[in-house]
PDB file of N, CA and C in Angstrom:
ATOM      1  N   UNK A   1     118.670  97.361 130.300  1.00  0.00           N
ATOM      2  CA  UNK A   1     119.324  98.051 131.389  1.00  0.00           C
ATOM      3  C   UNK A   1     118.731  99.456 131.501  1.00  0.00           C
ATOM      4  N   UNK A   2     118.628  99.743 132.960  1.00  0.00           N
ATOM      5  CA  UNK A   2     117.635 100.844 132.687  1.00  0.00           C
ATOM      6  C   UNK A   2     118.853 101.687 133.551  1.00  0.00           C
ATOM      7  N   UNK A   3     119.179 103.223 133.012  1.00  0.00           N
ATOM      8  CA  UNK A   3     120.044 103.764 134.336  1.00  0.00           C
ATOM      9  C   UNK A   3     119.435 105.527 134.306  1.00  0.00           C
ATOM     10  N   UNK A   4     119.482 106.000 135.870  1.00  0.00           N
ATOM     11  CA  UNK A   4     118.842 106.993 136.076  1.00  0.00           C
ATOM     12  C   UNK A   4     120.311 108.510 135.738  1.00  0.00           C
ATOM     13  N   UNK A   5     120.349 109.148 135.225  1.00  0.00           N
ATOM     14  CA  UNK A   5     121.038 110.218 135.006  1.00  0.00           C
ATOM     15  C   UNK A   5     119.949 111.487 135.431  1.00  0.00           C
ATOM     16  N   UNK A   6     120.246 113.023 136.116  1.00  0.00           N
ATOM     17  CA  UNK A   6     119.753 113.985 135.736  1.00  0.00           C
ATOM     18  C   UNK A   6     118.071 113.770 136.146  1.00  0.00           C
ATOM     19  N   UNK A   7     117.881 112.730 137.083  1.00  0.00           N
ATOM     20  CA  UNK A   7     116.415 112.065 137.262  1.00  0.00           C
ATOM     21  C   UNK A   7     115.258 111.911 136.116  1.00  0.00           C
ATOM     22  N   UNK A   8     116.291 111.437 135.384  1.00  0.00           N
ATOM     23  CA  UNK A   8     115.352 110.680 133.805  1.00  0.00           C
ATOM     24  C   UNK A   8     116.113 109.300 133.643  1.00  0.00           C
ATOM     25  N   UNK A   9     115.203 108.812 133.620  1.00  0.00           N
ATOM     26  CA  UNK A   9     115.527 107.431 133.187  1.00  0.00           C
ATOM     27  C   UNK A   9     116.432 107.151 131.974  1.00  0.00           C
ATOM     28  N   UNK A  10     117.311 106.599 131.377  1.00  0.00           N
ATOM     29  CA  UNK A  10     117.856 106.230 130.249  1.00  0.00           C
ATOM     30  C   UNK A  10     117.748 104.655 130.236  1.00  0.00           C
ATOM     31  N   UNK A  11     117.128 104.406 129.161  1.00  0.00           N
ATOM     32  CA  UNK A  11     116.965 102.614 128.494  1.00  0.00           C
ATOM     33  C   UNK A  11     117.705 102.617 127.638  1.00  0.00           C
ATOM     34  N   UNK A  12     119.150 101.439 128.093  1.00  0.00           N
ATOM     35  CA  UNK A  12     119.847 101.074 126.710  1.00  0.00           C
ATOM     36  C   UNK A  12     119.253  99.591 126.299  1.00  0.00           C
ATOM     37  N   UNK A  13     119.061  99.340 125.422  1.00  0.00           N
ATOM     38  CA  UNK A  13     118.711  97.960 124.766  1.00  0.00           C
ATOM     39  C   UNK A  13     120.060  97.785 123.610  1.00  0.00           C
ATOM     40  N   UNK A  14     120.195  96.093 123.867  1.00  0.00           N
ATOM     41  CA  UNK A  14     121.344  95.186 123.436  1.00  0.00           C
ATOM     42  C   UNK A  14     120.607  94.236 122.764  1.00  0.00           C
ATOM     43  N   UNK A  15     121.002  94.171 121.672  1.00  0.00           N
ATOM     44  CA  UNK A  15     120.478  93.086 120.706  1.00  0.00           C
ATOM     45  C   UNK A  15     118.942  93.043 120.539  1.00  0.00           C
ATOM     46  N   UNK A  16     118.041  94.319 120.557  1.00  0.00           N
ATOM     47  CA  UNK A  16     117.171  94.288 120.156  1.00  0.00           C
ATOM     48  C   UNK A  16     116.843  94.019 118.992  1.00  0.00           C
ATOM     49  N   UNK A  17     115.498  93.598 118.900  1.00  0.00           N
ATOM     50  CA  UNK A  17     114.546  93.260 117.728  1.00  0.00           C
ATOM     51  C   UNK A  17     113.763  94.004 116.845  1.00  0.00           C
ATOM     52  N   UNK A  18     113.258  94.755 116.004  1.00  0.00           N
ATOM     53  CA  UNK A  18     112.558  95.864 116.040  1.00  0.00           C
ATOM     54  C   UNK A  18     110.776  95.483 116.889  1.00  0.00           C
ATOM     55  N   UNK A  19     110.775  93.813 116.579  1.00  0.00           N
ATOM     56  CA  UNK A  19     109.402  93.379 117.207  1.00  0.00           C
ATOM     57  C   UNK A  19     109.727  94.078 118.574  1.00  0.00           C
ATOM     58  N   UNK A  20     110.521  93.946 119.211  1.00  0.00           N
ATOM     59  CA  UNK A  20     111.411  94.111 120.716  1.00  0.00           C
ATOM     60  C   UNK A  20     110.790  95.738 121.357  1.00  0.00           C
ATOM     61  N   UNK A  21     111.015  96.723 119.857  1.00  0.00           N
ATOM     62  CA  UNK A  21     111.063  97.852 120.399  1.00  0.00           C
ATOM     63  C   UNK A  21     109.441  98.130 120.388  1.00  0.00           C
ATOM     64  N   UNK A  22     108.731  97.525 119.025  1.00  0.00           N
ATOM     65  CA  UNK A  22     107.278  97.436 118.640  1.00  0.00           C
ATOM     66  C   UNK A  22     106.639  97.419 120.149  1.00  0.00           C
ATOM     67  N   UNK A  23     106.731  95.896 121.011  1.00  0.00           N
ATOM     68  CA  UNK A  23     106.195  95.572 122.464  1.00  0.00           C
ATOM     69  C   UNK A  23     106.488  96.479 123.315  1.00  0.00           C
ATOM     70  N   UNK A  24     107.828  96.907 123.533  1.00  0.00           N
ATOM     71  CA  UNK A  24     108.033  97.795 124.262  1.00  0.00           C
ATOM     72  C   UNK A  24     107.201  98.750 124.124  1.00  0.00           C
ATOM     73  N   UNK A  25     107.495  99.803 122.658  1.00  0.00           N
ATOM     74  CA  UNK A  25     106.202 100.788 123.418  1.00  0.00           C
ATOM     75  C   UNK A  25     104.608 101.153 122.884  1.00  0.00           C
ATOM     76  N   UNK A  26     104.426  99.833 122.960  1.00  0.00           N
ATOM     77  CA  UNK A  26     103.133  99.070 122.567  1.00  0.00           C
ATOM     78  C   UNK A  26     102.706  99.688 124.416  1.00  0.00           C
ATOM     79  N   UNK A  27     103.510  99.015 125.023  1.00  0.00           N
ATOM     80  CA  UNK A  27     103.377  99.331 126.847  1.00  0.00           C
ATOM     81  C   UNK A  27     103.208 100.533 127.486  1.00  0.00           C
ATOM     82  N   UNK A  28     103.466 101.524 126.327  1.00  0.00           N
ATOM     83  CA  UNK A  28     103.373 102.878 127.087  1.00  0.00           C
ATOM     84  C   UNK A  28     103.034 103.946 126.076  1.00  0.00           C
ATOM     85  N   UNK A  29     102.320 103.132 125.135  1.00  0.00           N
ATOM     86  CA  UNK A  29     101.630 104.256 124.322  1.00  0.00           C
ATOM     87  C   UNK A  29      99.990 104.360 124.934  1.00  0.00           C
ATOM     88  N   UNK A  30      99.365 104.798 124.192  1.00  0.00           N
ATOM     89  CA  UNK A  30      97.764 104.577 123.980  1.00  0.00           C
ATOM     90  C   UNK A  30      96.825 103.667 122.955  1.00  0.00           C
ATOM     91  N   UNK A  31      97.476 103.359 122.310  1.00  0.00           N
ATOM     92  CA  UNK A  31      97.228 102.003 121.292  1.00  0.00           C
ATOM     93  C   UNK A  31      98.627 101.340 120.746  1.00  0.00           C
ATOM     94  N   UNK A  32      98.190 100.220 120.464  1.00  0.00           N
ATOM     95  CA  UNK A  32      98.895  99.062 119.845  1.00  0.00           C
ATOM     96  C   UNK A  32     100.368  99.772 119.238  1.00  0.00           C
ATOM     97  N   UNK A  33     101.321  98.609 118.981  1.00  0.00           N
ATOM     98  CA  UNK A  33     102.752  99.378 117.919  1.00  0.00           C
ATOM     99  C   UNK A  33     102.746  98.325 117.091  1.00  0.00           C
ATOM    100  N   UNK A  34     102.791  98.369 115.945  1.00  0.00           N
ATOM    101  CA  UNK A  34     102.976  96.867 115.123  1.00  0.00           C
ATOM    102  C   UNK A  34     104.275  97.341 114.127  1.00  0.00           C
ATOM    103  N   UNK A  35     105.477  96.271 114.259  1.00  0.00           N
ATOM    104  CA  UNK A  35     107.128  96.292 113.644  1.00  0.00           C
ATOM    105  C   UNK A  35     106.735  96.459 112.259  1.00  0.00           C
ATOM    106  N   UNK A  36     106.115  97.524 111.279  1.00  0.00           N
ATOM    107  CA  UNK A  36     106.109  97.146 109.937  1.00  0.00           C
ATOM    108  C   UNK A  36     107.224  97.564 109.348  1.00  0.00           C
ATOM    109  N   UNK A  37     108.825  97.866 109.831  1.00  0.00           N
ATOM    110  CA  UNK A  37     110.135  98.098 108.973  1.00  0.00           C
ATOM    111  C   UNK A  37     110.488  97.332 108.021  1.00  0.00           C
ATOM    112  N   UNK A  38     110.327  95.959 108.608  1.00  0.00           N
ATOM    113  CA  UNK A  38     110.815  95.165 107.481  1.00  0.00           C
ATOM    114  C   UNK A  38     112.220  94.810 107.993  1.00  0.00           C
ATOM    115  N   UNK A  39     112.621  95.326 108.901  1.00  0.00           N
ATOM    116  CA  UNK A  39     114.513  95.117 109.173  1.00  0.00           C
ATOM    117  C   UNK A  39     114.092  93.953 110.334  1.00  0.00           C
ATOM    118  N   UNK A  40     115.093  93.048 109.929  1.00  0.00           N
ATOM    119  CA  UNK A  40     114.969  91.395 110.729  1.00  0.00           C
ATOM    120  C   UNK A  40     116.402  91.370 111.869  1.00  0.00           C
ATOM    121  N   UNK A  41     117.178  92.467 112.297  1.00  0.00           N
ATOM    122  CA  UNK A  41     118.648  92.620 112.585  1.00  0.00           C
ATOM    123  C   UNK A  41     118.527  92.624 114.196  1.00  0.00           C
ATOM    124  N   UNK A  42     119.057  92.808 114.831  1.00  0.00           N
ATOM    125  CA  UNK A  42     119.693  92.499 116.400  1.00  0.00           C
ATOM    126  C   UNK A  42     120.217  94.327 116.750  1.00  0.00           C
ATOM    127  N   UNK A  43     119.735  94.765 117.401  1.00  0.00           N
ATOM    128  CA  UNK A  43     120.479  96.718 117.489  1.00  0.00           C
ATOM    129  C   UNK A  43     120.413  96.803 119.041  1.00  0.00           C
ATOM    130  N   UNK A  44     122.051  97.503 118.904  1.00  0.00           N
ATOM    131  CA  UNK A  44     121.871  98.456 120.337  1.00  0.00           C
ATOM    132  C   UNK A  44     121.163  99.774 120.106  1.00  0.00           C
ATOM    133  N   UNK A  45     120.745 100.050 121.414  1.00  0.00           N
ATOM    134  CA  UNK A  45     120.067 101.415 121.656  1.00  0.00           C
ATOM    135  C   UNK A  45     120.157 101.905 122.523  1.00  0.00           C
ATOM    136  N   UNK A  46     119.709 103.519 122.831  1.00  0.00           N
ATOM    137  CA  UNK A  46     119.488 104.099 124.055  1.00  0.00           C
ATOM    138  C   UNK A  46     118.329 104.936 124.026  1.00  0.00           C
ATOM    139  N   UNK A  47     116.954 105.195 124.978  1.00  0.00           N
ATOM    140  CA  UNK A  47     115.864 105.481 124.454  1.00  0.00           C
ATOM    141  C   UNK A  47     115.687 106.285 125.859  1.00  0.00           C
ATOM    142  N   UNK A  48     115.209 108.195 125.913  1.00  0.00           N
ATOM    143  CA  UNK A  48     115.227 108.738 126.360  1.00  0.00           C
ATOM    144  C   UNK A  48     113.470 108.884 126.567  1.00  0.00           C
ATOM    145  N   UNK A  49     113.126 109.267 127.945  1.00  0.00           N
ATOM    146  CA  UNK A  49     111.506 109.185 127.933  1.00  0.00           C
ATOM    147  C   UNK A  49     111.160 110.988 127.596  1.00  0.00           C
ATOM    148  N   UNK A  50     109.838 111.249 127.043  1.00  0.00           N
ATOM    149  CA  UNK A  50     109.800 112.596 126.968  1.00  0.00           C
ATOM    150  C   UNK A  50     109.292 113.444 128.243  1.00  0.00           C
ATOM    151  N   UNK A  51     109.796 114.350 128.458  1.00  0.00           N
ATOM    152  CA  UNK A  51     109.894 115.402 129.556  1.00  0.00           C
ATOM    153  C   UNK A  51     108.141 115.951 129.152  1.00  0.00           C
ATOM    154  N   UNK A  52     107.215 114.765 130.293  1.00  0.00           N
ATOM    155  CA  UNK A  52     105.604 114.854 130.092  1.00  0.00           C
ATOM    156  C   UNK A  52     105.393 116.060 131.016  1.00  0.00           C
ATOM    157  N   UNK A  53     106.001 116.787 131.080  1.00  0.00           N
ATOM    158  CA  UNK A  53     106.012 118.273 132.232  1.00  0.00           C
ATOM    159  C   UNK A  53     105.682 119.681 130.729  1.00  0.00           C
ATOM    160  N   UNK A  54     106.518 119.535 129.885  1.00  0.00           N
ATOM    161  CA  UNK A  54     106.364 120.151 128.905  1.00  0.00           C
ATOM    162  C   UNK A  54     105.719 119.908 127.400  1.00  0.00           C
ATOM    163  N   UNK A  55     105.157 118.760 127.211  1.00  0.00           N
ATOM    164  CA  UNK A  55     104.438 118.087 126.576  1.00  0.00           C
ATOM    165  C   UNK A  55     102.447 117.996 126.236  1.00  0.00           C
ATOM    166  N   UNK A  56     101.971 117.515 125.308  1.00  0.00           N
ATOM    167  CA  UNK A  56     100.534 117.069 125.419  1.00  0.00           C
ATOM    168  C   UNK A  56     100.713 115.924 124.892  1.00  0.00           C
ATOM    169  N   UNK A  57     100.561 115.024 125.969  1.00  0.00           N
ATOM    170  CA  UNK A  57     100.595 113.975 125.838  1.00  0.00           C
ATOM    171  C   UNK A  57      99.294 113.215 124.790  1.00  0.00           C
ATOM    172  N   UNK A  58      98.357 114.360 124.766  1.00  0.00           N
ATOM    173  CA  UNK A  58      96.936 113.298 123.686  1.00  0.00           C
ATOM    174  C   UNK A  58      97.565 113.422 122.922  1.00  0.00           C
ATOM    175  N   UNK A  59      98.341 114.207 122.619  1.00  0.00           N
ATOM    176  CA  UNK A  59      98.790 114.594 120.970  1.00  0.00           C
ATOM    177  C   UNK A  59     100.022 113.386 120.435  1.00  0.00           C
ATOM    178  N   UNK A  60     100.548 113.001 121.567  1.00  0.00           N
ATOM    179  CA  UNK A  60     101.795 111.821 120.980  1.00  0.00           C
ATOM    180  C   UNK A  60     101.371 110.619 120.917  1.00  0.00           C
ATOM    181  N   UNK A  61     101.947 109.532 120.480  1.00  0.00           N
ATOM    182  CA  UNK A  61     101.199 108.383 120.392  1.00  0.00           C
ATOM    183  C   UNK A  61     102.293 107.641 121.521  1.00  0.00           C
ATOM    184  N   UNK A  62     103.157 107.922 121.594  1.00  0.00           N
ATOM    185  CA  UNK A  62     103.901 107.235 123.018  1.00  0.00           C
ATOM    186  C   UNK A  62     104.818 108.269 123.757  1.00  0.00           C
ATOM    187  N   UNK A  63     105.714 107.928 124.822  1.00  0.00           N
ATOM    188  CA  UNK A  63     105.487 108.539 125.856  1.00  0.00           C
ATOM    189  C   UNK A  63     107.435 108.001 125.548  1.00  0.00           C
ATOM    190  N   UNK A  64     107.811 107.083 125.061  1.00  0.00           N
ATOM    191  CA  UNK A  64     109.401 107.087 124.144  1.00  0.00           C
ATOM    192  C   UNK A  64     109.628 107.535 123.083  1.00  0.00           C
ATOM    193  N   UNK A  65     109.643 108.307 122.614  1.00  0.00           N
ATOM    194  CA  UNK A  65     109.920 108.798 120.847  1.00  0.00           C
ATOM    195  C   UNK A  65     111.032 107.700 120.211  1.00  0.00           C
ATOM    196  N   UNK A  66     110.963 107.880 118.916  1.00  0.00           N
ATOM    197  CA  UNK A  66     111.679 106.591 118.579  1.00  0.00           C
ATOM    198  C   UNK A  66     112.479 107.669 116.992  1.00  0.00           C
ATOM    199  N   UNK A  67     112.036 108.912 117.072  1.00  0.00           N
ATOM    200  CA  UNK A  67     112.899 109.768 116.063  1.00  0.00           C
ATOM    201  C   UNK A  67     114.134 109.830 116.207  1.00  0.00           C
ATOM    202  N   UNK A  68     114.589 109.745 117.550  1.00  0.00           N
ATOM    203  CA  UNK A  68     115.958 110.040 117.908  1.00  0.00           C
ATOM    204  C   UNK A  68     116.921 108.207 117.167  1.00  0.00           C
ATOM    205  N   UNK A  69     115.992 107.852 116.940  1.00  0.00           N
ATOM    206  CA  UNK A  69     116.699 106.159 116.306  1.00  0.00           C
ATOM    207  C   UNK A  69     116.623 106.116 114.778  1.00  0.00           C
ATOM    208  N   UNK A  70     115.506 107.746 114.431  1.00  0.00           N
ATOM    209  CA  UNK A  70     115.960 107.509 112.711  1.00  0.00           C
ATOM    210  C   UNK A  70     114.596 106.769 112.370  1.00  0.00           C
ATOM    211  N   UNK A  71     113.574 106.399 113.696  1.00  0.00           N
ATOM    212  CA  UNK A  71     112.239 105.757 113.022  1.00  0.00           C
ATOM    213  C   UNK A  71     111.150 106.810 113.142  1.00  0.00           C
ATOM    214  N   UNK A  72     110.110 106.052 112.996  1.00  0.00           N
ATOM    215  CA  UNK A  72     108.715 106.758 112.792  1.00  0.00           C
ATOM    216  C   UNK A  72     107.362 106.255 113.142  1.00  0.00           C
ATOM    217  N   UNK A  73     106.608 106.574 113.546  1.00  0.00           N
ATOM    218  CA  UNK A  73     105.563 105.656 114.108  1.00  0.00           C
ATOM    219  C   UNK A  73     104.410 106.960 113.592  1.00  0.00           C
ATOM    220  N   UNK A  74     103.443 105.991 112.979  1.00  0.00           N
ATOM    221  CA  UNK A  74     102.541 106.342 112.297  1.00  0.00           C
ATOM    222  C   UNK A  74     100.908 105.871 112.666  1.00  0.00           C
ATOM    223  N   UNK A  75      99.934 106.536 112.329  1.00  0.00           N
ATOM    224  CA  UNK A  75      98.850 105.818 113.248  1.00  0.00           C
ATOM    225  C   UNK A  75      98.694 104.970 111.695  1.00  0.00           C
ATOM    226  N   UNK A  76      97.796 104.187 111.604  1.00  0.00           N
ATOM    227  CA  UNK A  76      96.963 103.081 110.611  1.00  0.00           C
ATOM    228  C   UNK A  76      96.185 102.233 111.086  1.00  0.00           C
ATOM    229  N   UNK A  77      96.235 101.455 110.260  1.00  0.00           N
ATOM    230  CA  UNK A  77      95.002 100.138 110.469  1.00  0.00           C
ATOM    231  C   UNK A  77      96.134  99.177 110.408  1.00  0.00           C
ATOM    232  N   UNK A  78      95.592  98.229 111.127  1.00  0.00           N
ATOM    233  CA  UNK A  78      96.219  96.728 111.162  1.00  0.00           C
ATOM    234  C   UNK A  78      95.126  95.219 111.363  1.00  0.00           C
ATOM    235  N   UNK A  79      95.252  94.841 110.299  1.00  0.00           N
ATOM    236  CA  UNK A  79      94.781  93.522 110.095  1.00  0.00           C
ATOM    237  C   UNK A  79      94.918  92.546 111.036  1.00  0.00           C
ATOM    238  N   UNK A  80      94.834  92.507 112.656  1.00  0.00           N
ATOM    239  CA  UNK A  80      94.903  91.494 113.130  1.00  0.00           C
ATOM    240  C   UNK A  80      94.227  91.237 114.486  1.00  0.00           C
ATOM    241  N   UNK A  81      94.302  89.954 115.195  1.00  0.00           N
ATOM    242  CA  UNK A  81      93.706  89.293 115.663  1.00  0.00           C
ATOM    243  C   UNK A  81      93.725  89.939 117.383  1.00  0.00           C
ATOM    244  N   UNK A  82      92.763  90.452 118.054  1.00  0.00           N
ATOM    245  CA  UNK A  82      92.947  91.027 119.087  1.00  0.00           C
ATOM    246  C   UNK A  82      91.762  90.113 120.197  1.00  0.00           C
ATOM    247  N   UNK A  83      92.526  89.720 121.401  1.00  0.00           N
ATOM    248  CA  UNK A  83      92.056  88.637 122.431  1.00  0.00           C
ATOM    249  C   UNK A  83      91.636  89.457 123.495  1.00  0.00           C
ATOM    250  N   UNK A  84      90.113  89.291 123.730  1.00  0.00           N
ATOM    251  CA  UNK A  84      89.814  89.963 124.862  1.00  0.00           C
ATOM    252  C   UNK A  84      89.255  89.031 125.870  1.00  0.00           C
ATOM    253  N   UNK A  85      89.331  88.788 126.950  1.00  0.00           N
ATOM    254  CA  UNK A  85      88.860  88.173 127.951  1.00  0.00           C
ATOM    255  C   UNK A  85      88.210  88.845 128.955  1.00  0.00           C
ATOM    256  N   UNK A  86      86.938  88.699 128.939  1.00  0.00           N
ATOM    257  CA  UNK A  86      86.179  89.692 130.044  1.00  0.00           C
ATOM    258  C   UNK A  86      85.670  88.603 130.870  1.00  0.00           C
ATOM    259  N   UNK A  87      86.140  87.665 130.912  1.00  0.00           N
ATOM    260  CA  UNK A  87      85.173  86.583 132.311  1.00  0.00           C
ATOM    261  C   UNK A  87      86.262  85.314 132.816  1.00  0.00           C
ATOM    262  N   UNK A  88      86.486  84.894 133.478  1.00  0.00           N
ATOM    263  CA  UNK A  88      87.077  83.943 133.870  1.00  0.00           C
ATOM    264  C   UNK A  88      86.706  83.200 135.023  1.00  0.00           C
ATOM    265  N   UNK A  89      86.922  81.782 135.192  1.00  0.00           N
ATOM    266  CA  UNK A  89      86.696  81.429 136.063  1.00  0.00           C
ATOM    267  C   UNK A  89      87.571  80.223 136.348  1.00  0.00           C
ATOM    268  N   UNK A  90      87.177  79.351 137.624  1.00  0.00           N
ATOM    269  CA  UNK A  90      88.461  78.415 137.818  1.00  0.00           C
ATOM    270  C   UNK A  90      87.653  77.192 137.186  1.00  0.00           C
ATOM    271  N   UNK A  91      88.709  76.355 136.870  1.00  0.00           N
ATOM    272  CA  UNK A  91      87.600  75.109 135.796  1.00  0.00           C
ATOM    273  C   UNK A  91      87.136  74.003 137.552  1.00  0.00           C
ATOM    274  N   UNK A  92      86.021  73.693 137.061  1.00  0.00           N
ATOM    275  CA  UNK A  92      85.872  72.226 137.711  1.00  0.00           C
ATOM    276  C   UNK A  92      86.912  71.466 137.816  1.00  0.00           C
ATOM    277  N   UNK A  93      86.765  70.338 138.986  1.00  0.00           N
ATOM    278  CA  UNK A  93      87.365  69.218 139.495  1.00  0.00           C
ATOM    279  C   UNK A  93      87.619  68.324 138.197  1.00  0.00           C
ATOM    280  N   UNK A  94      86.076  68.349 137.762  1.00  0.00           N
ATOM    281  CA  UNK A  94      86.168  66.739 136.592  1.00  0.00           C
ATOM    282  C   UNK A  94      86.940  67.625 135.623  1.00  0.00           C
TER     283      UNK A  94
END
């Protein structure tokens, strides 16, 4: 549920995942988010966007902070499998 207050957006999330929040701002960072907490649980939330008027944005790694939830997002390495598709086409008849 997304609701506008004060012309900022507010995102509450219901029964999130931490994978949940990982994708989410996987979407609006500058690289990848990967869930390494370890917590497997269902959470409400409410997630405020940062005021990019007063900000440097190279300097953050996303554009939701996730301190205000008590987490942390850290840069690293991650061991996994990344799909790139640079060509496509439509298959043949046969």
């Amino acid at each position: 549920m997304v609701e506008i207050g004060s012309g900022k957006a507010v995102l509450h999330f219901y029964g999130a995942t931490m994978g949940d929040l990982a994708s989410f701002e996987s979407r609006f960072s500058n690289r990848p988010v990967h869930d390494m907490t370890g917590l497997t649980g269902h959470y409400d939330f409410t997630m405020r966007p940062m005021d990019t008027s007063s900000s440097d944005m190279d300097g953050e790694l996303t554009r939701f902070p996730i301190d205000e939830l008590g987490l942390e997002l850290k840069p690293g390495k991650y061991s996994g499998i990344t799909l790139v598709i640079d060509h496509i086409e439509k298959p043949d008849a046969n």
